[in-house]
Each structure stands twice: as C-alpha cells, then as structure tokens.
N, C-alpha and C. Protein backbone atom coordinates (compact mmCIF):
# COMPACT_ATOMS: atom_id res chain seq x y z
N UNK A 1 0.83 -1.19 0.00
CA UNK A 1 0.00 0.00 0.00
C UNK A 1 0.87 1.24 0.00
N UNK A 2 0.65 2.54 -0.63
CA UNK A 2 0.87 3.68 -0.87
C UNK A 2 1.08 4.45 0.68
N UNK A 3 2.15 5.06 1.12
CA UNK A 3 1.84 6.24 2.23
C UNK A 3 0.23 7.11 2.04
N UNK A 4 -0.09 7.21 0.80
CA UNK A 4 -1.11 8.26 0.85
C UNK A 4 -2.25 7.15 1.10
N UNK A 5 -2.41 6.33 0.90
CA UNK A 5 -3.84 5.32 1.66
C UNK A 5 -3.77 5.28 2.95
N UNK A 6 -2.17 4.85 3.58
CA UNK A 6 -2.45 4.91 5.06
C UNK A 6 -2.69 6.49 5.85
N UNK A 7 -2.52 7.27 5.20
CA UNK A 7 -2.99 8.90 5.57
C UNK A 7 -4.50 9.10 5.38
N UNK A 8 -4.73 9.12 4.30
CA UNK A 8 -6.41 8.60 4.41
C UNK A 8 -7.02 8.15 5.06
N UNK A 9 -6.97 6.38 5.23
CA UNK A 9 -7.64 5.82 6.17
C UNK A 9 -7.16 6.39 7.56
N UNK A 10 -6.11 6.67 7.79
CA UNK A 10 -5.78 7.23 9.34
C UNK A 10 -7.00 8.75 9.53
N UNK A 11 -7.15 9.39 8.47
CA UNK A 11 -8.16 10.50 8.30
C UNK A 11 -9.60 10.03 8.40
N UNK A 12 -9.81 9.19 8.01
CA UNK A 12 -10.90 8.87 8.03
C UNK A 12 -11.50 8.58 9.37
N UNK A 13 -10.69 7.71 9.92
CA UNK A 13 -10.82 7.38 11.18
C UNK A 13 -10.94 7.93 12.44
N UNK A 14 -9.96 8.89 12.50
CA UNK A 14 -10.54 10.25 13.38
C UNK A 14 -11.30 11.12 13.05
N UNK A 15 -11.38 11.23 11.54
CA UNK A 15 -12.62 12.05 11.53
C UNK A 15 -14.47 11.10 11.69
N UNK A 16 -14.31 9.94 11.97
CA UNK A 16 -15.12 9.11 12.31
C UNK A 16 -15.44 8.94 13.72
N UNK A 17 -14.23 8.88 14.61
CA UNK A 17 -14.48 8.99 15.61
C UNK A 17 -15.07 10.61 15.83
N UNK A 18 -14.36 11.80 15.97
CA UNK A 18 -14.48 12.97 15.41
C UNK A 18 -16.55 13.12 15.68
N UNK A 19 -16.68 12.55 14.88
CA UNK A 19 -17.95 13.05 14.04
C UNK A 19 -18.92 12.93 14.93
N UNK A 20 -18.86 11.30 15.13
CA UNK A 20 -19.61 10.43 16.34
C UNK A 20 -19.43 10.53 17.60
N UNK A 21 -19.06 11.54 17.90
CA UNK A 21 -18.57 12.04 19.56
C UNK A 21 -19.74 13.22 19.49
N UNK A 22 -20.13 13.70 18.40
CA UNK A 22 -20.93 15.50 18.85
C UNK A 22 -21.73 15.19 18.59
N UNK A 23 -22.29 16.25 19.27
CA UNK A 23 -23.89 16.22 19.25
C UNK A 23 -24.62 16.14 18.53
N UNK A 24 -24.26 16.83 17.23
CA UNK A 24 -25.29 16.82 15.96
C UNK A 24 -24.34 15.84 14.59
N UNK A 25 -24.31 14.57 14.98
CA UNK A 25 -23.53 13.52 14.36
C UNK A 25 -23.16 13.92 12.73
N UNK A 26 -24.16 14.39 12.14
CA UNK A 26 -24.31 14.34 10.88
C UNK A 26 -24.36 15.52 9.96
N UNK A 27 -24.16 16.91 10.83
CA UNK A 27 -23.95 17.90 10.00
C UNK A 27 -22.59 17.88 9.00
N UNK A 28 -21.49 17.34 9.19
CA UNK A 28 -20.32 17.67 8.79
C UNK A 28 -20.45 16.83 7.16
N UNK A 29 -21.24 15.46 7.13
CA UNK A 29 -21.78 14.80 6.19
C UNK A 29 -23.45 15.16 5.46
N UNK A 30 -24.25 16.09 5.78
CA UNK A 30 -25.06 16.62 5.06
C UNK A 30 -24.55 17.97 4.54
N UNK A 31 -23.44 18.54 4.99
CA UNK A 31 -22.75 19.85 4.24
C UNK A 31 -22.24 18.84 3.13
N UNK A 32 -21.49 18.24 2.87
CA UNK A 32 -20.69 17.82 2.60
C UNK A 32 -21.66 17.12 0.94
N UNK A 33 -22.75 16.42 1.72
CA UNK A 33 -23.66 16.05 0.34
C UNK A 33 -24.33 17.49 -0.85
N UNK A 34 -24.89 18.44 0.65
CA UNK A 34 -24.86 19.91 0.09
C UNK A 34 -23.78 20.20 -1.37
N UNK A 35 -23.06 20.52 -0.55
CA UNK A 35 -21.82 20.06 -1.44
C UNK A 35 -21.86 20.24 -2.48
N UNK A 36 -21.50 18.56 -2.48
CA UNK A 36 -21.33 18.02 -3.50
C UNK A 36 -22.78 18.21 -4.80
N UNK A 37 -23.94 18.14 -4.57
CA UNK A 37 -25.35 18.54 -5.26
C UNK A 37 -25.02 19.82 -5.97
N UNK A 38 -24.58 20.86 -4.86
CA UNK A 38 -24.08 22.34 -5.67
C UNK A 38 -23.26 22.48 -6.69
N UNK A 39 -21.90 21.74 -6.62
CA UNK A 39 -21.28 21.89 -7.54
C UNK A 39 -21.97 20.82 -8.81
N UNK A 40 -22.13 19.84 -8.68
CA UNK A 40 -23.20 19.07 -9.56
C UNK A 40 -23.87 19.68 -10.39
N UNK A 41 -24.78 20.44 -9.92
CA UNK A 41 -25.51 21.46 -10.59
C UNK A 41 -25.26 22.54 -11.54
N UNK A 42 -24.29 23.18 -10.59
CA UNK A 42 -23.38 24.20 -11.22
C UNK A 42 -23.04 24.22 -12.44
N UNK A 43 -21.90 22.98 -12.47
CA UNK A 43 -21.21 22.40 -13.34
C UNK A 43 -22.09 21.92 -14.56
N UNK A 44 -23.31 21.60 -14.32
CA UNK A 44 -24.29 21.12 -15.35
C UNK A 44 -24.30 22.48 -16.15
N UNK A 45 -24.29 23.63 -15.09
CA UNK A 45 -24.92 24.85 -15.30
C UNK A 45 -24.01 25.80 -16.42
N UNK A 46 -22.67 25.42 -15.86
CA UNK A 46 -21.90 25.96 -16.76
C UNK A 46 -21.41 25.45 -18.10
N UNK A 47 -21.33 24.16 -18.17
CA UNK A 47 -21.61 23.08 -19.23
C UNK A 47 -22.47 23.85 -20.09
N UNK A 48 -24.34 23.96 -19.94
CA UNK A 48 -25.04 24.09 -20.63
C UNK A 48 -24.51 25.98 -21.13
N UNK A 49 -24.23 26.43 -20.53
CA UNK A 49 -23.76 28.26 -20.77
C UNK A 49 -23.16 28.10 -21.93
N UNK A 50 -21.40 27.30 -21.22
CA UNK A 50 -20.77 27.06 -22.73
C UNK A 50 -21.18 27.03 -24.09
N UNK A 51 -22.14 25.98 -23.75
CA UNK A 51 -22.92 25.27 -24.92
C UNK A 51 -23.73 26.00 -25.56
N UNK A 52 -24.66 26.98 -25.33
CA UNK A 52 -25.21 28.47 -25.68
C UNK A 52 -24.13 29.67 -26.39
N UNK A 53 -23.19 29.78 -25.61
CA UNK A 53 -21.80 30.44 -25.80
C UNK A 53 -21.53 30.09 -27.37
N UNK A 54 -21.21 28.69 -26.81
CA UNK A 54 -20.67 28.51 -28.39
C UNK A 54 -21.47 28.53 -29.63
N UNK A 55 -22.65 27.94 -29.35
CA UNK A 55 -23.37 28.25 -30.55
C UNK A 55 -23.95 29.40 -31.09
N UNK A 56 -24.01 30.40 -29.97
CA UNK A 56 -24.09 32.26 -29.83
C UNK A 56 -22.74 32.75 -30.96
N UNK A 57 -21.44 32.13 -30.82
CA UNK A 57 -20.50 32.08 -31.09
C UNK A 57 -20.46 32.06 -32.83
N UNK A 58 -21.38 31.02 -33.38
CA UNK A 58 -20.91 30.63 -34.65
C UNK A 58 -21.42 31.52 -35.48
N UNK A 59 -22.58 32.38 -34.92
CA UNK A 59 -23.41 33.45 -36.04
C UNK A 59 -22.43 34.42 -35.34
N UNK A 60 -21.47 35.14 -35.54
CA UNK A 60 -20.48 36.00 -35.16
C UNK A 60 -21.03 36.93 -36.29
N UNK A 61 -21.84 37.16 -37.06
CA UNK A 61 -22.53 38.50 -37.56
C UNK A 61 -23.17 39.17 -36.70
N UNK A 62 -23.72 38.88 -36.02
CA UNK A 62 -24.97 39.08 -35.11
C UNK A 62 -24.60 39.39 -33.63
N UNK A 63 -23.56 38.53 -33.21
CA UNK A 63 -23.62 38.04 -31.58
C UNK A 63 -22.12 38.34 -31.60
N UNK A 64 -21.82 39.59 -30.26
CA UNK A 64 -20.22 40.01 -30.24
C UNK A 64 -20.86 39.18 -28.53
N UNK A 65 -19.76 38.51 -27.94
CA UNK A 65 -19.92 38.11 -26.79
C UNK A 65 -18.81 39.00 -25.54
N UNK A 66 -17.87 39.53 -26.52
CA UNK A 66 -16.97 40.18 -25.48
C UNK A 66 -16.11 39.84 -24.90
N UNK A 67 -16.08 40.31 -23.23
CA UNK A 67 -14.94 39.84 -22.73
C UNK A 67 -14.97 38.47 -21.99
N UNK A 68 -14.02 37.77 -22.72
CA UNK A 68 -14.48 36.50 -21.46
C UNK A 68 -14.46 36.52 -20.42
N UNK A 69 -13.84 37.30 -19.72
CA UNK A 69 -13.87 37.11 -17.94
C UNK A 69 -15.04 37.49 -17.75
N UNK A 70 -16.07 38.74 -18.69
CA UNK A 70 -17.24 39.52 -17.91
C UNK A 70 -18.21 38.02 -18.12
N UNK A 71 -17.68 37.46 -19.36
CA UNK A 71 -19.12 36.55 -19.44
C UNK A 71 -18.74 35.56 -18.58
N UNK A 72 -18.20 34.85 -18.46
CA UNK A 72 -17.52 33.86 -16.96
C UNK A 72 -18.32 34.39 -15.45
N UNK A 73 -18.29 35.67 -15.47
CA UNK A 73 -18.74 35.92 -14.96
C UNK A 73 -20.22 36.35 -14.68
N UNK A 74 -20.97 36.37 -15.81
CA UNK A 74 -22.26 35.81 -16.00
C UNK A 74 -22.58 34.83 -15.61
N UNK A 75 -22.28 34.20 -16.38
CA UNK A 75 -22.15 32.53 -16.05
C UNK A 75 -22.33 32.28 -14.36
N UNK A 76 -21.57 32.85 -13.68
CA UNK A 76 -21.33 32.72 -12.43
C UNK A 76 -22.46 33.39 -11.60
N UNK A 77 -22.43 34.56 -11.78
CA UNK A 77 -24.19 35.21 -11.43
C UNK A 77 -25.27 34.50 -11.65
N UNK A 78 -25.71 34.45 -12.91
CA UNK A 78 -27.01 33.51 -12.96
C UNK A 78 -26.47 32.01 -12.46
N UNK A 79 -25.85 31.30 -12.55
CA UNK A 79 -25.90 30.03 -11.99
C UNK A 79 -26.36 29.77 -10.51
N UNK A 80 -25.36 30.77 -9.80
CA UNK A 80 -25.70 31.02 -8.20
C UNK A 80 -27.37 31.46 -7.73
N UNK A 81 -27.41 32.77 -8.69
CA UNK A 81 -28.96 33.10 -8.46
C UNK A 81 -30.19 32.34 -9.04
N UNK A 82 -29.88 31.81 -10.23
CA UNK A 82 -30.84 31.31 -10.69
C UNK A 82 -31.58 30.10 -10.70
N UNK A 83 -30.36 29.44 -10.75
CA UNK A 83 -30.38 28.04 -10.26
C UNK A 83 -30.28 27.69 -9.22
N UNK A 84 -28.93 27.33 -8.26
CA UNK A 84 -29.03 27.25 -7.53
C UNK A 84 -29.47 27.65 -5.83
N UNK A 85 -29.79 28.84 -6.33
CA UNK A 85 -30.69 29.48 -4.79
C UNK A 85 -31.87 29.31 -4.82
N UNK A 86 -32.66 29.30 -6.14
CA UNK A 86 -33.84 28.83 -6.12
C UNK A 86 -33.59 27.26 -5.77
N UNK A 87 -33.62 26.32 -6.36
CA UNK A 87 -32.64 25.21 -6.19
C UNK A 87 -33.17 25.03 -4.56
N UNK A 88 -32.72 25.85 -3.97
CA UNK A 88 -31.89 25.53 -2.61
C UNK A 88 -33.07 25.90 -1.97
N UNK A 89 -34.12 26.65 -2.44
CA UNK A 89 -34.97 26.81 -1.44
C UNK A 89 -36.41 26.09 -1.87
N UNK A 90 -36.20 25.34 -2.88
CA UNK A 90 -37.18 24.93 -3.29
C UNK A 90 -37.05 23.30 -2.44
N UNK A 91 -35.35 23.05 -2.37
CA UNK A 91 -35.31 21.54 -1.43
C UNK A 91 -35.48 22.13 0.02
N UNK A 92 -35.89 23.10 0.48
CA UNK A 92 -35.41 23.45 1.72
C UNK A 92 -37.13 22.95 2.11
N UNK A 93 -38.20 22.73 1.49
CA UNK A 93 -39.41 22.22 1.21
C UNK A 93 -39.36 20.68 2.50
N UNK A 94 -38.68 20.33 1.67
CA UNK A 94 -37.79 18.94 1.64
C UNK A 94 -37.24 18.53 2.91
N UNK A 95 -35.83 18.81 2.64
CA UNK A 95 -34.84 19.02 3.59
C UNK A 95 -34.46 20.71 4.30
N UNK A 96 -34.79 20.53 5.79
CA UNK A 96 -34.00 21.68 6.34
C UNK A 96 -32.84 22.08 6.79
N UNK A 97 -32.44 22.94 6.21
CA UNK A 97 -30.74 23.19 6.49
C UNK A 97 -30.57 24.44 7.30
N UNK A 98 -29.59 23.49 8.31
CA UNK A 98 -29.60 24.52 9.24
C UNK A 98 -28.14 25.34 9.17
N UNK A 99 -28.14 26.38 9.89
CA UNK A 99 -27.01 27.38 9.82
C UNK A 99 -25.77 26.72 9.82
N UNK A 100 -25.70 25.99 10.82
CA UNK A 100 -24.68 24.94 10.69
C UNK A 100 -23.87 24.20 9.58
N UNK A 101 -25.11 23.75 8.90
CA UNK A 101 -24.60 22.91 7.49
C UNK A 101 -24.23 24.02 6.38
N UNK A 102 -25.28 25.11 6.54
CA UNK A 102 -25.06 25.98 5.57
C UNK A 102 -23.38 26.53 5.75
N UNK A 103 -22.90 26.94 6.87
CA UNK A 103 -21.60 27.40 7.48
C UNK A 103 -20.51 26.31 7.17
N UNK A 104 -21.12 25.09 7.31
CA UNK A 104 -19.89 24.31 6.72
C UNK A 104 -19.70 23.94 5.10
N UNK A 105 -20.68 24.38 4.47
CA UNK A 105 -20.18 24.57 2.88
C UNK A 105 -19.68 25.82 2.59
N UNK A 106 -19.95 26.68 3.65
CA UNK A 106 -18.98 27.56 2.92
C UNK A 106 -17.61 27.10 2.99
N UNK A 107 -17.16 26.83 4.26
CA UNK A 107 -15.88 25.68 4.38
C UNK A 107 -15.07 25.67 3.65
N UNK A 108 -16.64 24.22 3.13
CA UNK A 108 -16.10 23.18 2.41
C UNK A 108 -15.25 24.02 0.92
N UNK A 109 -16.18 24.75 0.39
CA UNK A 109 -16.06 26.15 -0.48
C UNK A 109 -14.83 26.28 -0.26
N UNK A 110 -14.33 27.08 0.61
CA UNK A 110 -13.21 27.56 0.92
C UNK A 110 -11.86 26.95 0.73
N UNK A 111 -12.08 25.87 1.73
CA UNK A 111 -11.00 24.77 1.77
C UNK A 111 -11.03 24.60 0.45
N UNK A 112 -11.69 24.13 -0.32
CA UNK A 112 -11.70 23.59 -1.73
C UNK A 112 -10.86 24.86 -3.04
N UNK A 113 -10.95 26.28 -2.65
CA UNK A 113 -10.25 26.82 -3.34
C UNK A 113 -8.77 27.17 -3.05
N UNK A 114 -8.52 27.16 -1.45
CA UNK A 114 -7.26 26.89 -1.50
C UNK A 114 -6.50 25.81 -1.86
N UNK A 115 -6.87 24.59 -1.59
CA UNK A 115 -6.45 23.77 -1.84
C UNK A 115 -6.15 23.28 -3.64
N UNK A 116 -7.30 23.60 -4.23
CA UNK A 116 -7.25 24.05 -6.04
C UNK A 116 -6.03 24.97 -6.07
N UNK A 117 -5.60 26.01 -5.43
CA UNK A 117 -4.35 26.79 -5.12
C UNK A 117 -3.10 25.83 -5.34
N UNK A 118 -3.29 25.52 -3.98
CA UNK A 118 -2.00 24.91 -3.76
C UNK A 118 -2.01 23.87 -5.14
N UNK A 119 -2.78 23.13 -5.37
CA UNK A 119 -2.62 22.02 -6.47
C UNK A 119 -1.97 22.81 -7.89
N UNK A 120 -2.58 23.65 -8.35
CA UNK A 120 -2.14 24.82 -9.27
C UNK A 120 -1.26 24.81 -9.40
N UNK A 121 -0.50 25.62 -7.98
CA UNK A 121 0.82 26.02 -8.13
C UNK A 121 2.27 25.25 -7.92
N UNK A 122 1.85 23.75 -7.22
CA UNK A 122 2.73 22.53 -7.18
C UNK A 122 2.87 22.07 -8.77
N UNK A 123 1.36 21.92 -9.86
CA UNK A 123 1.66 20.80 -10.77
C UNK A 123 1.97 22.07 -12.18
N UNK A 124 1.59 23.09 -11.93
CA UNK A 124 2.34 24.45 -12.93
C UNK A 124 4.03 24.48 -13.09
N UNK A 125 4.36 24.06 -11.86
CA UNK A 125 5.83 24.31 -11.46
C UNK A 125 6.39 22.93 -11.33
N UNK A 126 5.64 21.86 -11.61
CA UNK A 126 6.41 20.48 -11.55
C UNK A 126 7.84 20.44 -12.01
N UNK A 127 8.04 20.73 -13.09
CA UNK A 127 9.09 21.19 -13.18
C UNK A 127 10.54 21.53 -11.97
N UNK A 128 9.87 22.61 -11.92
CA UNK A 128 10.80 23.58 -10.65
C UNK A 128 10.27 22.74 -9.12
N UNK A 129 9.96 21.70 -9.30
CA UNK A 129 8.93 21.69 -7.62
C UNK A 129 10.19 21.22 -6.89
N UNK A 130 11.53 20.77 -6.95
CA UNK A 130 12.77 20.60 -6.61
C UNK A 130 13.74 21.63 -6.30
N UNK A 131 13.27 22.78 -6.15
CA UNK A 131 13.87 24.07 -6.54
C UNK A 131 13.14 24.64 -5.01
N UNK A 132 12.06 24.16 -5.13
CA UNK A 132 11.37 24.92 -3.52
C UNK A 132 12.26 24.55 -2.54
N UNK A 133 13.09 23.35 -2.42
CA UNK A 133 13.52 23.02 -1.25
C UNK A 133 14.89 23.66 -1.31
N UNK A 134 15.42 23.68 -2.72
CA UNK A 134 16.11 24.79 -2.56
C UNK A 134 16.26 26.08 -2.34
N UNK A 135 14.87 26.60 -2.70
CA UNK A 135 14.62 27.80 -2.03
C UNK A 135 14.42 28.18 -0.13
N UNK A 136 14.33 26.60 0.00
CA UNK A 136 14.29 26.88 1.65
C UNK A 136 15.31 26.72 2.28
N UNK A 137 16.33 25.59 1.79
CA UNK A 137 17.85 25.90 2.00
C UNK A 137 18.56 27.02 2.25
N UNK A 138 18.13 27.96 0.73
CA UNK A 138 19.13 29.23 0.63
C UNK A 138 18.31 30.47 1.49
N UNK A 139 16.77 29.95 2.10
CA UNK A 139 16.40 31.02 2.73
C UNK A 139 15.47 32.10 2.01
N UNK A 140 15.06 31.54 0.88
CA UNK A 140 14.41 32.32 -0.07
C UNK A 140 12.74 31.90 0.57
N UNK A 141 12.26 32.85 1.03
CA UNK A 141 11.00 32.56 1.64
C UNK A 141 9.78 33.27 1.14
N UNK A 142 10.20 34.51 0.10
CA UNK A 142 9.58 34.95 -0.84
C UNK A 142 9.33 35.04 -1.86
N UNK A 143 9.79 33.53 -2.36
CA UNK A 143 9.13 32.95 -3.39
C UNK A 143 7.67 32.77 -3.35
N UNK A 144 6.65 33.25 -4.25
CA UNK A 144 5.50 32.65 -4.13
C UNK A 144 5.01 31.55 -4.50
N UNK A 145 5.38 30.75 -4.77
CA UNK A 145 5.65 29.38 -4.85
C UNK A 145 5.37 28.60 -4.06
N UNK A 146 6.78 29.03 -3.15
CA UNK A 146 6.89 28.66 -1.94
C UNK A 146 5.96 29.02 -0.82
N UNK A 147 5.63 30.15 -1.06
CA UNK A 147 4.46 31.00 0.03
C UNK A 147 3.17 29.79 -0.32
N UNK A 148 2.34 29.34 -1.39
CA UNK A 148 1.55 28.87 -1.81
C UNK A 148 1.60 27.77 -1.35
N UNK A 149 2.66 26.53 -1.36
CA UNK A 149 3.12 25.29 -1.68
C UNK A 149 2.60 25.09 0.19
N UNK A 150 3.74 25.65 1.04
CA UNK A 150 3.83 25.31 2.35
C UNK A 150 2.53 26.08 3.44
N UNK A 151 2.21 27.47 3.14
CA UNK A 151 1.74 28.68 4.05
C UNK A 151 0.07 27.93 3.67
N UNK A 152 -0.30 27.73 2.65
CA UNK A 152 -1.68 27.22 2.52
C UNK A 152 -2.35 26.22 2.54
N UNK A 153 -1.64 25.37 2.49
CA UNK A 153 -2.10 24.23 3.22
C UNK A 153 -2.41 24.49 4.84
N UNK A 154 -0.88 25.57 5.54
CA UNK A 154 -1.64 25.37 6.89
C UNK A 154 -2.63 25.88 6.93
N UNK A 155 -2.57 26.85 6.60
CA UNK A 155 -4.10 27.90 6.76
C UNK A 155 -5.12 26.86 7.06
N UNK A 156 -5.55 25.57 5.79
CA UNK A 156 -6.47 24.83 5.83
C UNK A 156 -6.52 24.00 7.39
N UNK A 157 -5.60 23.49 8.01
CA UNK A 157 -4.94 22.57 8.91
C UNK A 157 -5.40 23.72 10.24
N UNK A 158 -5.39 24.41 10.21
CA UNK A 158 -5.35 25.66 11.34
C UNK A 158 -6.88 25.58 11.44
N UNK A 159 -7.14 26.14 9.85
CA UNK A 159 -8.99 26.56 10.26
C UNK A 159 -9.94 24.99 10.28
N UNK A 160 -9.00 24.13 9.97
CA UNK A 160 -10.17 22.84 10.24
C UNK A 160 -10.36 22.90 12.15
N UNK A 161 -8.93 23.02 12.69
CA UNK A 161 -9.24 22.82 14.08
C UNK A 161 -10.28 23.94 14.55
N UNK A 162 -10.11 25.03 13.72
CA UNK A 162 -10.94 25.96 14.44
C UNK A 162 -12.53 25.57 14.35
N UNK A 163 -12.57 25.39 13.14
CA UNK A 163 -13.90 24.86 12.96
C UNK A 163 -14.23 23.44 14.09
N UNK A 164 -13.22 22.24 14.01
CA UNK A 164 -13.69 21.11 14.75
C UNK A 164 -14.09 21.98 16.50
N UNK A 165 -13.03 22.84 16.98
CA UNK A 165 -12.95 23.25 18.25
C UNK A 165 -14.30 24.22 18.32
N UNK A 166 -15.03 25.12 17.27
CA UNK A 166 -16.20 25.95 17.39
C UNK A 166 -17.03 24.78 17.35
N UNK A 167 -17.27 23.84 16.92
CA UNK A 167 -18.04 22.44 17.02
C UNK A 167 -18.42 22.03 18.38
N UNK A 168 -16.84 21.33 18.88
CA UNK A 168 -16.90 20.79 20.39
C UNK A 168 -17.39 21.91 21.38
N UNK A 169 -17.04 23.56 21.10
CA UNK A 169 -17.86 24.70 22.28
C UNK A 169 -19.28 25.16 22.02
N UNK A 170 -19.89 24.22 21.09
CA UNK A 170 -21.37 24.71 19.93
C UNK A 170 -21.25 25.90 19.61
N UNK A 171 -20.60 26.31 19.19
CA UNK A 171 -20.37 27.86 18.40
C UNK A 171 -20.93 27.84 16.90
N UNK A 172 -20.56 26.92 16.57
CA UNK A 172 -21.75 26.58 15.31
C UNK A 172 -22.62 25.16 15.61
C-alpha cells in the first residue's frame, strides 16, 4: 500500500471517531452532500452556458460576446442566483438546512479553493517543484511558490481545528 492510503484511512478514522462524539452527528456529512449537489448542478450549469456560448458564437454577424472574464462571470451570477438558490430553497421544502450545514459549505467552499491553489501552483511548477527546497535551504522565503506550496495548506490545517474546536464549544 501507498503512504497516501495509510494517511487517508488514518483521516478517516478520526474524523469518524471525530464526528460520532458531537452532538449533531451528521452535520459535517449533510454539508458535505450539500456540497457536492451544488457543484453538480453548477457544473451542469456551466456546461449548458458554454454550450449556448458557443453556438451564440458561430453566427459572429450578429452576436459580439466580449470579454471573457465579464461573461464567466455571467455565467457565475445567474448560476448562483438562478439556479441554484432557487434550487436551494425549493429543497429546503424537503430538507432543512440549518445554519450549521449551511456554514460548513462555505468551508467546504473555501477549503476547496485553497487547496485548487496549492494544487495549481505545485503541478504548474512540476518542473521547478525541486527548486522549492532549494529555495528553503538558501532562505528564499519569498518565493511565491513557496508562500503557496507550504503557508496554505496550513491555513487549511489551522482553520479545520478551528472549525472542529467551534463544534466541540457549539459555536456553530
């Protein structure tokens, strides 16, 4: 077996025990399905945009689309508002979500873009990723690279405890 399976399952496991110790067993796994449904959606959401995009695209007599970042960012507006908040309150019918779960997708959110970060800037620089440790050798600590590679991950490692520790004092 791989070091990274036995890190996993070792993760898993305290976060199992973890889970099943608090009070509200199952918020950390209904954010988490949250989640996962949102981006699901999303992703459908932006899929189908593209797909409009491009075919908006081929009558280029007619249809100037502009800048891509503004329309990306369309994309990103209506998906959130349109879809998925309606979306969200139409399951809320359904299922109720409480502040709690809602607070831990943002999180999850969060964690998930640093971590897209750090991944970025390790497999961009694969290359050079032998060079960081030389940069920590020679003391070079303002590399951003290096700032990215090591500083953000903790961030994540820091704010999980904070989050597990606002858990164990019911703060959320």
């Amino acid at each position: 077996m791989h070091v990274t399976t036995y890190f996993v399952i070792g993760a898993i496991i305290v976060l199992i025990i973890a889970l099943f110790r608090s009070e509200h067993k199952f918020e950390f796994l209904k954010a988490a399905i949250l989640f996962i449904v949102q981006i699901f959606f999303s992703t459908i959401n932006f899929l189908l945009f593209f797909i409009i995009a491009y075919l908006l695209m081929q009558n280029k007599d007619h249809v100037n689309l502009g800048n891509l970042f503004l329309l990306l960012a369309a994309f990103v507006v209506l998906s959130g508002m349109l879809f998925i908040y309606w979306g969200m309150r139409l399951a809320a019918h359904v299922f109720k979500f409480s502040i709690t779960t809602l607070t831990l997708v943002e999180y999850y959110i969060q964690w998930s873009l640093i971590y897209v970060t750090v991944y970025q800037a390790i497999f961009s620089n694969i290359k050079h990723i032998s060079s960081i440790t030389h940069f920590i050798r020679v003391g070079n600590f303002l590399d951003p690279n290096l700032t990215v590679v090591v500083i953000l991950p903790s961030f994540i490692s820091a704010w999980i405890a904070v989050i597990l520790y606002k858990k164990f004092i019911k703060a959320i």
